[in-house]
Protein backbone atom coordinates (compact mmCIF):
# COMPACT_ATOMS: atom_id res chain seq x y z
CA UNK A 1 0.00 0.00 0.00
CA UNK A 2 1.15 3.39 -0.65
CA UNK A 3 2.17 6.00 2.31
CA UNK A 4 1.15 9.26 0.39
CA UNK A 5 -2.52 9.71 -0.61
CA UNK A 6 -2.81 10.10 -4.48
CA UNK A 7 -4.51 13.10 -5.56
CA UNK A 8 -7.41 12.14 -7.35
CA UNK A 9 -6.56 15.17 -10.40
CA UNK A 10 -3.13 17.35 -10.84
CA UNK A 11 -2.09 19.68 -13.42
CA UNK A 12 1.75 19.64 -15.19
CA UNK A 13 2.94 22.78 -14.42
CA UNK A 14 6.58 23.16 -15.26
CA UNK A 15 9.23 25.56 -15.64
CA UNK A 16 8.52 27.14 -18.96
CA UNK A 17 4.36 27.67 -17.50
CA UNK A 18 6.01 29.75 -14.65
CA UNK A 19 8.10 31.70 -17.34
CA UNK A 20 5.41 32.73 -19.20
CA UNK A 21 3.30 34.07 -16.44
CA UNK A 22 6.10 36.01 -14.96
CA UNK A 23 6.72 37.41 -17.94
CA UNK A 24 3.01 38.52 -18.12
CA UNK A 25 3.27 39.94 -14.26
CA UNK A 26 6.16 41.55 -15.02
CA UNK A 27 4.69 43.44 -18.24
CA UNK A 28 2.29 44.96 -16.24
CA UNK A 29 -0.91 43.38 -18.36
CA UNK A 30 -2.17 40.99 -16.63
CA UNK A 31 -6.14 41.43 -17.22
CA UNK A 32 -7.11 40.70 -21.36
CA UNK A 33 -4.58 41.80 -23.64
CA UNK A 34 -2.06 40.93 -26.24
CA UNK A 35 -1.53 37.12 -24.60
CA UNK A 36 -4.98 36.09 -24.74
CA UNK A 37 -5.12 37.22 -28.55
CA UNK A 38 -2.11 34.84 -29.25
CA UNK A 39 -3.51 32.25 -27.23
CA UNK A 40 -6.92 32.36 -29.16
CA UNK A 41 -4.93 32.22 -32.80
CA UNK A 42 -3.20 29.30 -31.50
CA UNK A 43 -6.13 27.89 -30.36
CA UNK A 44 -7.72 28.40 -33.22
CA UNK A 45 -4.88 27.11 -35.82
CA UNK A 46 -4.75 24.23 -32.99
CA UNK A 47 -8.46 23.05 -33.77
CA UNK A 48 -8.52 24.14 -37.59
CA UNK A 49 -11.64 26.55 -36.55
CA UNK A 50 -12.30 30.35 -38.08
CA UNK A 51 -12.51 32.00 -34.70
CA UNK A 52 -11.38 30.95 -30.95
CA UNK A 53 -12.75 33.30 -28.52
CA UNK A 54 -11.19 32.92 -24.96
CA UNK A 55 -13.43 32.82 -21.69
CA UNK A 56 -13.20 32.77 -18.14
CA UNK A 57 -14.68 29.26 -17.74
CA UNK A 58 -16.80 26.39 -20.39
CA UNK A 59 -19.61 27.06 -18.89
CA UNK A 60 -19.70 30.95 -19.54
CA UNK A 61 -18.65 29.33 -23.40
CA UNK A 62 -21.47 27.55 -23.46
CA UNK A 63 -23.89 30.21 -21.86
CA UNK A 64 -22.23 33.35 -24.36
CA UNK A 65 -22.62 30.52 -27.14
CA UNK A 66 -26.69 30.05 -26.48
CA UNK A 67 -27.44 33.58 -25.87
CA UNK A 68 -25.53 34.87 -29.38
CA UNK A 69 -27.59 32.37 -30.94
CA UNK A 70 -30.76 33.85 -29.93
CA UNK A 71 -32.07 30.84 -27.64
CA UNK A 72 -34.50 31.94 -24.65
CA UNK A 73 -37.73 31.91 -22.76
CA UNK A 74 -39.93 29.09 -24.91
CA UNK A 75 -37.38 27.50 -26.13
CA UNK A 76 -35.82 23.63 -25.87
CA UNK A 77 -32.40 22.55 -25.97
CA UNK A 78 -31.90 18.46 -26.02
CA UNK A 79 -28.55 17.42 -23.73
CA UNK A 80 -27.55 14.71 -21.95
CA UNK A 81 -28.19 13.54 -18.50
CA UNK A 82 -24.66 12.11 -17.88
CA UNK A 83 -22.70 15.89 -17.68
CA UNK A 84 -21.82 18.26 -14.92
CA UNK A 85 -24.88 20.51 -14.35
CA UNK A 86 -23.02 23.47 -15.85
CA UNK A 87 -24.37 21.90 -19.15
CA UNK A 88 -28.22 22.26 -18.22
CA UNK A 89 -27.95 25.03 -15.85
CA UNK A 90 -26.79 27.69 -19.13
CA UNK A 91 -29.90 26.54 -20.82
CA UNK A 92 -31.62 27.54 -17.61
CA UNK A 93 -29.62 30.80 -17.59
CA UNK A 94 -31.05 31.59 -21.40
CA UNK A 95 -34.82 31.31 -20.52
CA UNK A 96 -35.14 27.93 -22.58
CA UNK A 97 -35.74 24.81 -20.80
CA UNK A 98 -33.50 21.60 -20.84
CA UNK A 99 -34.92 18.35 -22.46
CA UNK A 100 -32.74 15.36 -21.28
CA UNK A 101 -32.10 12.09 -24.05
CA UNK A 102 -30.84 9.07 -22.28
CA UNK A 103 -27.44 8.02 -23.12
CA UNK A 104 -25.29 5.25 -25.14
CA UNK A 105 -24.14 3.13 -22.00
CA UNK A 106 -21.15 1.78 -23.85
CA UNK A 107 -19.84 5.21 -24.75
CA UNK A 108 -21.68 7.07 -21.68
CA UNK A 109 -22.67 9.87 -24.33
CA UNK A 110 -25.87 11.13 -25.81
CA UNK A 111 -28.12 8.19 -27.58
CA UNK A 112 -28.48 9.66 -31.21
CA UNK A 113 -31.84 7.45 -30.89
CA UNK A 114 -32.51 9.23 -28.02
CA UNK A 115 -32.96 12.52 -29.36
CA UNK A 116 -34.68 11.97 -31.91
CA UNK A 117 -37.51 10.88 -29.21
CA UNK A 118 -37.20 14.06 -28.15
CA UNK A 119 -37.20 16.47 -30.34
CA UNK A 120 -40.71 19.08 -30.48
CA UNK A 121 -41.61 22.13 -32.37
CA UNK A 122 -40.28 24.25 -29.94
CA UNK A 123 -36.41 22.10 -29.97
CA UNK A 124 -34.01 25.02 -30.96
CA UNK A 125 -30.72 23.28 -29.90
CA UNK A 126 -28.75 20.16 -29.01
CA UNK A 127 -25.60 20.24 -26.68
CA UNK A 128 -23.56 16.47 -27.15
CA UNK A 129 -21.62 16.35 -24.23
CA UNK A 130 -18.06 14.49 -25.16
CA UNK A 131 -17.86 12.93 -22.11
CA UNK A 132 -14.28 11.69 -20.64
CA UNK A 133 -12.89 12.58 -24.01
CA UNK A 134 -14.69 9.98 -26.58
CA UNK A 135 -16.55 12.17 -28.99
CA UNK A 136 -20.21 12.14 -29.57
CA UNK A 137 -21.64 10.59 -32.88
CA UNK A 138 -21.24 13.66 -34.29
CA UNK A 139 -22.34 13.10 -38.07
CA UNK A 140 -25.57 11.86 -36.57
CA UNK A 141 -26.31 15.04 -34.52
CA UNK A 142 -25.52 17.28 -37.48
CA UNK A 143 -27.93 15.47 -39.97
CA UNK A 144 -30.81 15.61 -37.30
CA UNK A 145 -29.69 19.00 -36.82
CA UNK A 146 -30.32 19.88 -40.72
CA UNK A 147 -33.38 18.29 -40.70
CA UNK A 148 -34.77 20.51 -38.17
CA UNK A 149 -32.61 23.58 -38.37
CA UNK A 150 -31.49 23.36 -34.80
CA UNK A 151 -28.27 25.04 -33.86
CA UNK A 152 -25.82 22.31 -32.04
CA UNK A 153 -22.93 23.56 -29.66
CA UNK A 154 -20.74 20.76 -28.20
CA UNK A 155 -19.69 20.88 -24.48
CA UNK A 156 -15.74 20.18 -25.23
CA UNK A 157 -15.16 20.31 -21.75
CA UNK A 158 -13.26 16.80 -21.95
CA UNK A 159 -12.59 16.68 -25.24
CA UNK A 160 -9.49 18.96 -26.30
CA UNK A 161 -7.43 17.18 -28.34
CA UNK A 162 -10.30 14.50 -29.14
CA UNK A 163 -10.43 13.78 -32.66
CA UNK A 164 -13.70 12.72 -34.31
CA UNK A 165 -13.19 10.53 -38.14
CA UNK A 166 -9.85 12.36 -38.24
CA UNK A 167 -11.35 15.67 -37.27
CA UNK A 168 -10.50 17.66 -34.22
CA UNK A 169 -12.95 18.32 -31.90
CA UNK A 170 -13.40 22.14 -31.93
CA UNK A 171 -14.55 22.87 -35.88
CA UNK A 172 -17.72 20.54 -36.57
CA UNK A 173 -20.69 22.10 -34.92
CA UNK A 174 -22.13 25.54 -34.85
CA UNK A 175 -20.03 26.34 -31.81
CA UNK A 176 -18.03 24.41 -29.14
CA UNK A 177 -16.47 25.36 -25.72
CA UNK A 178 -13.73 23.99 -24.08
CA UNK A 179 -12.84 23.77 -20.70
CA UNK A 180 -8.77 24.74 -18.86
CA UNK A 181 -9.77 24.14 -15.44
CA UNK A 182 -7.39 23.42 -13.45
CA UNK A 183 -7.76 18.82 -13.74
CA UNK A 184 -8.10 19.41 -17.73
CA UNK A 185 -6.11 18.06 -20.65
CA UNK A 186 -5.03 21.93 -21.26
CA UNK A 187 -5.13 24.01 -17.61
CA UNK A 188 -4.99 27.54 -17.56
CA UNK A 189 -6.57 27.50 -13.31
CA UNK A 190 -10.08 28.96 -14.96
CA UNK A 191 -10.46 29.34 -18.28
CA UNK A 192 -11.96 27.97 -21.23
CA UNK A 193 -12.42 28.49 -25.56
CA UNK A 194 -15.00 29.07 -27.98
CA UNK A 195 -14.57 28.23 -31.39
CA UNK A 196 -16.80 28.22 -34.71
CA UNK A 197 -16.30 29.18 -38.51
CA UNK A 198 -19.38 31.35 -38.00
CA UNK A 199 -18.47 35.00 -38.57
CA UNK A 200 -21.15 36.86 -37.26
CA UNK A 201 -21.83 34.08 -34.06
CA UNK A 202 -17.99 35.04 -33.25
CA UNK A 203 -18.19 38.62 -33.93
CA UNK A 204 -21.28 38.46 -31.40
CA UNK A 205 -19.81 36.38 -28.91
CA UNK A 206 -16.55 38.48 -28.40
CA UNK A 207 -18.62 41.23 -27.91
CA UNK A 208 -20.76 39.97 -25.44
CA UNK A 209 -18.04 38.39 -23.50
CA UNK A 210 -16.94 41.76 -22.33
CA UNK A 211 -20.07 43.45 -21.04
CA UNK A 212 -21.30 44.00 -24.98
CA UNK A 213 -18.62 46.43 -24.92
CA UNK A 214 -17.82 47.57 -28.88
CA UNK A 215 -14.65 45.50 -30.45
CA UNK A 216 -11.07 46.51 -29.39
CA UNK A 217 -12.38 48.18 -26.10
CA UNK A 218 -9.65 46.12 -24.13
CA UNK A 219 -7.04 48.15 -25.55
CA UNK A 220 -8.87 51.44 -24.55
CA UNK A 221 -5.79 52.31 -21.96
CA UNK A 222 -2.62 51.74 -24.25
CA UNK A 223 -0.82 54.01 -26.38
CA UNK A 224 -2.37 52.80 -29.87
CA UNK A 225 -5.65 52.55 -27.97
CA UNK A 226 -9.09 54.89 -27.47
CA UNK A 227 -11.36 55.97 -24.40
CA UNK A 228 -14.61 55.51 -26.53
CA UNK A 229 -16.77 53.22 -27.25
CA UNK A 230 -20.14 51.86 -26.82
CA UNK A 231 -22.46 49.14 -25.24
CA UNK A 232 -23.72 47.20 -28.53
CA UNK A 233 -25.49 44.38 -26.59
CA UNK A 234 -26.25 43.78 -22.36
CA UNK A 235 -23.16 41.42 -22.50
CA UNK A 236 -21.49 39.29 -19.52
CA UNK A 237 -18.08 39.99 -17.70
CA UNK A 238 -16.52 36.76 -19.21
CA UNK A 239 -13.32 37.38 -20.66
CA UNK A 240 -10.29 35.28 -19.71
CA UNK A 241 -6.61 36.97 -18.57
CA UNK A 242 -3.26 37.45 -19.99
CA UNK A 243 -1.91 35.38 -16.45
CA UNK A 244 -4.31 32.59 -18.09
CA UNK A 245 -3.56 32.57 -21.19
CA UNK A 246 -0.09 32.65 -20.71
CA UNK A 247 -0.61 29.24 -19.63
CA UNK A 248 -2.92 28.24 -22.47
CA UNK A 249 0.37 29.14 -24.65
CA UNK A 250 2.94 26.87 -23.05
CA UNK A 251 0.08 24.17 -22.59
CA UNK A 252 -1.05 24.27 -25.81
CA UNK A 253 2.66 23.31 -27.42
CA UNK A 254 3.08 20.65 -25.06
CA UNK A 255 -0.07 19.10 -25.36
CA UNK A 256 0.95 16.62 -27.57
CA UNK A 257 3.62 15.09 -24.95
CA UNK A 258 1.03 15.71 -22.20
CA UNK A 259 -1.21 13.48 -24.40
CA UNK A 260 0.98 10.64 -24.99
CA UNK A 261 1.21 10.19 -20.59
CA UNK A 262 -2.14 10.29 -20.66
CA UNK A 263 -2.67 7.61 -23.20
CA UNK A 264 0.76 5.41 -21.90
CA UNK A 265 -1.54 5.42 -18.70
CA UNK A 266 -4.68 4.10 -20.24
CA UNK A 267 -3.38 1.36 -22.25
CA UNK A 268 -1.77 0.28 -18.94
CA UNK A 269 -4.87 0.44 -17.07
CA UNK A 270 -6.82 -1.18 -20.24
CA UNK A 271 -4.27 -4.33 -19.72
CA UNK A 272 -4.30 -4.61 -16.82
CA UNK A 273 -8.23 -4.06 -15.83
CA UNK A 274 -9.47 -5.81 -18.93
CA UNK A 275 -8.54 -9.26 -17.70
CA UNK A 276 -10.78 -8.68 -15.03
CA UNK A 277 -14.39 -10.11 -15.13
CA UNK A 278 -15.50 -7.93 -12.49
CA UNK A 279 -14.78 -4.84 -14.35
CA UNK A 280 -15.40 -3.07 -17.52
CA UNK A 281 -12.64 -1.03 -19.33
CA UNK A 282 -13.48 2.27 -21.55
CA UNK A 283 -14.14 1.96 -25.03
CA UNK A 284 -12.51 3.40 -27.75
CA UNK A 285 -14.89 3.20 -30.93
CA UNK A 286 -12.89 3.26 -34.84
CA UNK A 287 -14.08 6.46 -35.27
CA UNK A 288 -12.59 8.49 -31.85
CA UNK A 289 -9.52 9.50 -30.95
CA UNK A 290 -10.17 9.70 -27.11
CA UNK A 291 -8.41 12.43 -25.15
CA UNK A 292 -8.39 10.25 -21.88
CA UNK A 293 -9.64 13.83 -20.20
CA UNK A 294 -10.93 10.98 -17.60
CA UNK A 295 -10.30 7.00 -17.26
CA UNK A 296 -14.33 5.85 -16.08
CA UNK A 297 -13.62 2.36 -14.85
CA UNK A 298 -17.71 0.56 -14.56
CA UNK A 299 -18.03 -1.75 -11.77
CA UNK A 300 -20.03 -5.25 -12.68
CA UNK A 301 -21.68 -5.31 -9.30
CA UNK A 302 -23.41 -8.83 -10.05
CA UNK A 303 -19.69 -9.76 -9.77
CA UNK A 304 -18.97 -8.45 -6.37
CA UNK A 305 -19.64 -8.50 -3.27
CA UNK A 306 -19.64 -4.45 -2.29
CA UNK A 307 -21.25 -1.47 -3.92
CA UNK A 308 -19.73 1.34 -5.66
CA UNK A 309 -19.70 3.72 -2.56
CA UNK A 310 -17.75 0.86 -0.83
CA UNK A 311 -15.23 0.37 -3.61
CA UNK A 312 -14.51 4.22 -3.50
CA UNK A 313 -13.91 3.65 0.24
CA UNK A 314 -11.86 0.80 -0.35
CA UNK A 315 -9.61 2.68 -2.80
CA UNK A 316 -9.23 5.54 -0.10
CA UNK A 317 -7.86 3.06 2.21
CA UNK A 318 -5.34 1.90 -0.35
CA UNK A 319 -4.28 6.17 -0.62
CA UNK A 320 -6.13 6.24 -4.32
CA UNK A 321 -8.48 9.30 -5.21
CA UNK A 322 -11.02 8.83 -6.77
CA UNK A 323 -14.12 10.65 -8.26
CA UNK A 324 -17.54 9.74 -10.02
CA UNK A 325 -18.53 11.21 -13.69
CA UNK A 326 -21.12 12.08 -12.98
CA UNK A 327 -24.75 11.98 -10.46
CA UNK A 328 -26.71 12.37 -13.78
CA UNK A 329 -28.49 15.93 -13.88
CA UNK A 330 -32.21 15.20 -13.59
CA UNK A 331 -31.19 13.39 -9.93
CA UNK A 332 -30.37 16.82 -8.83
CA UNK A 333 -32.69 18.12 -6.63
CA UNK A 334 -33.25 21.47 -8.31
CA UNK A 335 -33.78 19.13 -11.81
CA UNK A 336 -35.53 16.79 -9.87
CA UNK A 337 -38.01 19.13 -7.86
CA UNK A 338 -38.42 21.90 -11.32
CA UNK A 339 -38.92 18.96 -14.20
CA UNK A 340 -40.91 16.57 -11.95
CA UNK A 341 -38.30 13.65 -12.55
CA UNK A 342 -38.76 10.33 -10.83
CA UNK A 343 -36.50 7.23 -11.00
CA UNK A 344 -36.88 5.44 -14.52
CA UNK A 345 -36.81 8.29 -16.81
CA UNK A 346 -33.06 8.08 -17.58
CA UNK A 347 -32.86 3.98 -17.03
CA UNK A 348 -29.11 3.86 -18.80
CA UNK A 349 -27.64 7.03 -17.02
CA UNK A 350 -29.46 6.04 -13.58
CA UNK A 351 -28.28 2.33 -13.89
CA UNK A 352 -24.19 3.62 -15.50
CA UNK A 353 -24.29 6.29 -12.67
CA UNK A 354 -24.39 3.58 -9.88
CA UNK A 355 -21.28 1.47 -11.06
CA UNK A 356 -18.85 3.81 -12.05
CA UNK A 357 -15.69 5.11 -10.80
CA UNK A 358 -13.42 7.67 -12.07
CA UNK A 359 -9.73 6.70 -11.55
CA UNK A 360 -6.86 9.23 -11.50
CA UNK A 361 -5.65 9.56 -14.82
CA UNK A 362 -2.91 12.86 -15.63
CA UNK A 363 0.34 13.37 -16.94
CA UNK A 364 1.96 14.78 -13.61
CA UNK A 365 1.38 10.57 -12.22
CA UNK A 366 4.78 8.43 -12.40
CA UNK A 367 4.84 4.80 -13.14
CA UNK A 368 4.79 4.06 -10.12
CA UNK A 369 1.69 5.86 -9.17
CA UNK A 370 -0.09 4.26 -12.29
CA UNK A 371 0.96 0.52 -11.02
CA UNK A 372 -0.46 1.86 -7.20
CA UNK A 373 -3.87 2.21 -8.74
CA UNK A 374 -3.46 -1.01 -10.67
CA UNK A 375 -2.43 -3.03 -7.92
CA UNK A 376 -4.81 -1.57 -5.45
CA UNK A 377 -7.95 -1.64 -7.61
CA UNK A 378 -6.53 -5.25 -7.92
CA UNK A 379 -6.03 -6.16 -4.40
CA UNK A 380 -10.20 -4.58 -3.67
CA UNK A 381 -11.56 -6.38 -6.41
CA UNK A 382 -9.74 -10.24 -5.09
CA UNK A 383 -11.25 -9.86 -1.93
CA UNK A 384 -14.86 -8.75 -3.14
CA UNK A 385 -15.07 -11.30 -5.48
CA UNK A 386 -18.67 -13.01 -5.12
């Protein structure tokens, strides 16, 4: 057993990350500036998308995304169940309500089938949910999309570097939003990305994201700068930093190496965890390239003698962190109590949500930390073996 306790989620921050900030502290411009414009070119080139737009956080990506698309009060947008509130509660935010479609329990994302179910005259959008990394099936969401002109912005929040037929994640939909928080594939603390080939969606969105202030108003206070300008739209205070997106910049040209821990670590967990009856490894389907944002291990409770809860004790014992993706939304009790849910309506998110277990899964984890969680998740299962 280990002596140290292993932190369920760190971010790599190295040398050339401290660099970069410093620099930024020391040039004095350390709210949005010249940084954060580099950082959303990169981004952009990164992603092969028109426009990156850089934000304080996904979920103010996702709300600035809805709102520049004109959703609100009467209208529906489809999502999953399986996904961090944040994903409903911006539909919320917009005046729209949130219409749930059960999920694929193999991939633990939206059921294409599902939607379809639940699509009305008053559906106006769909948010897929990449969830751990594996992409949605996103040629599927687009055609139902055509057919009944819905705007679709995926919640990337997992899913930098996530590659969908070949494509990366980031320049498909209408609009997606990725997440930097501080446990992502790419951390900037807070932080997060908009991108879309839509001209007049971006030009709208980087308006809105500071106050609805009129373009260029950042620069207001330097020399090539000006004092005026004007409110074009009641926008939101949801810009991101040059401290941040310093980061994003030294991040973003190591995510590649970054990438290849995380997968080294998955394969190893795959091996190992796949010779197990008692357990069920992620899939990876032909199409995805996952970006092992998360490593969801599913418990086959039939084949044991404890419950999930107990095995996430267990693992605490052995000095392993652990967290669940996700309590699906609707079991929330604001969801719950507002949408009248009751137990049944989701019967694939419900039933996924009770057996799985996220294990710690990021590039700042040695071997030996990565054989830790093998041997203790090992060492639980052998003696809870029905």
């Amino acid at each position: 057993m280990r002596k140290e306790f292993l932190t369920y989620g760190l971010p790599l921050i190295e040398e050339d990350d401290i660099a970069e900030v410093v620099d930024s502290l020391k040039s004095n411009w350390i709210a949005k500036g010249p940084k954060t414009n580099l950082f959303e070119t990169k981004f952009a080139e990164y992603v092969g998308a028109k426009h990156a737009i850089a934000v304080n956080s996904c979920t103010a990506g996702l709300h600035l995304s809805l709102v520049a698309a004109g959703l609100g009060e009467g209208d529906e947008v489809i999502t999953t169940p399986m996904t961090f509130a944040a994903s409903a509660n911006v539909i919320i935010h917009t005046g729209a309500t949130p219409v749930f479609a059960d999920i694929d329990p193999i991939t633990m994302n939206i059921d294409v089938n599902e939607i379809r179910k639940k699509i009305t005259p008053r559906t106006k959008a769909i948010i897929p949910v990449h969830v751990a990394g594996h992409p949605c099936e996103m040629d599927e969401i687009m055609d139902i999309a055509r057919e009944h002109n819905l705007f679709v912005l995926e919640d990337a929040a997992h899913a930098v570097y996530t590659q969908y037929k070949g494509k990366l994640i980031g320049s498909i939909a209408n609009a997606t939003a990725f997440s930097f928080y501080a446990t992502k594939n790419l951390a900037t603390g807070e932080g997060g990305m908009v991108t879309t080939n839509d001209d007049v969606l971006a030009e709208k969105i980087r308006i809105m994201c500071t106050h609805g202030m009129s373009r260029n108003a950042w620069n207001r206070y330097s020399a090539s700068g000006s004092w005026y300008y004007e409110i074009l739209y009641p926008g939101f205070k949801y810009n991101m930093s040059d401290i941040q997106a310093s980061l994003g910049i030294t991040q973003l040209a190591k995510l590649d190496r970054m990438q290849g821990i995380r997968q080294e670590i998955a394969e190893r967990f795959n091996e190992e965890f796949g010779k197990m009856p008692e357990l069920e490894i992620p899939v990876e389907k032909e199409y995805a390239r996952h970006a092992w944002h998360l490593y969801i291990l599913k418990l086959n409770l039939e084949k044991l003698s404890i419950d999930r809860t107990e095995f996430i004790e267990e693992l605490k014992k052995e000095q392993i962190g652990t967290s669940v993706h996700f309590i699906p939304v609707p079991m929330h009790p604001y969801y719950r109590d507002t949408f009248d849910f009751k137990k049944g309506d989701f019967p694939q998110a419900e039933t996924t949500f009770e057996r799985i277990i996220s294990l710690p899964l990021y590039p700042k984890m040695s071997k030996q930390d990565t054989e830790d969680v093998i041997e203790a998740v090992k060492r639980i299962v052998e003696r809870s073996r029905k």
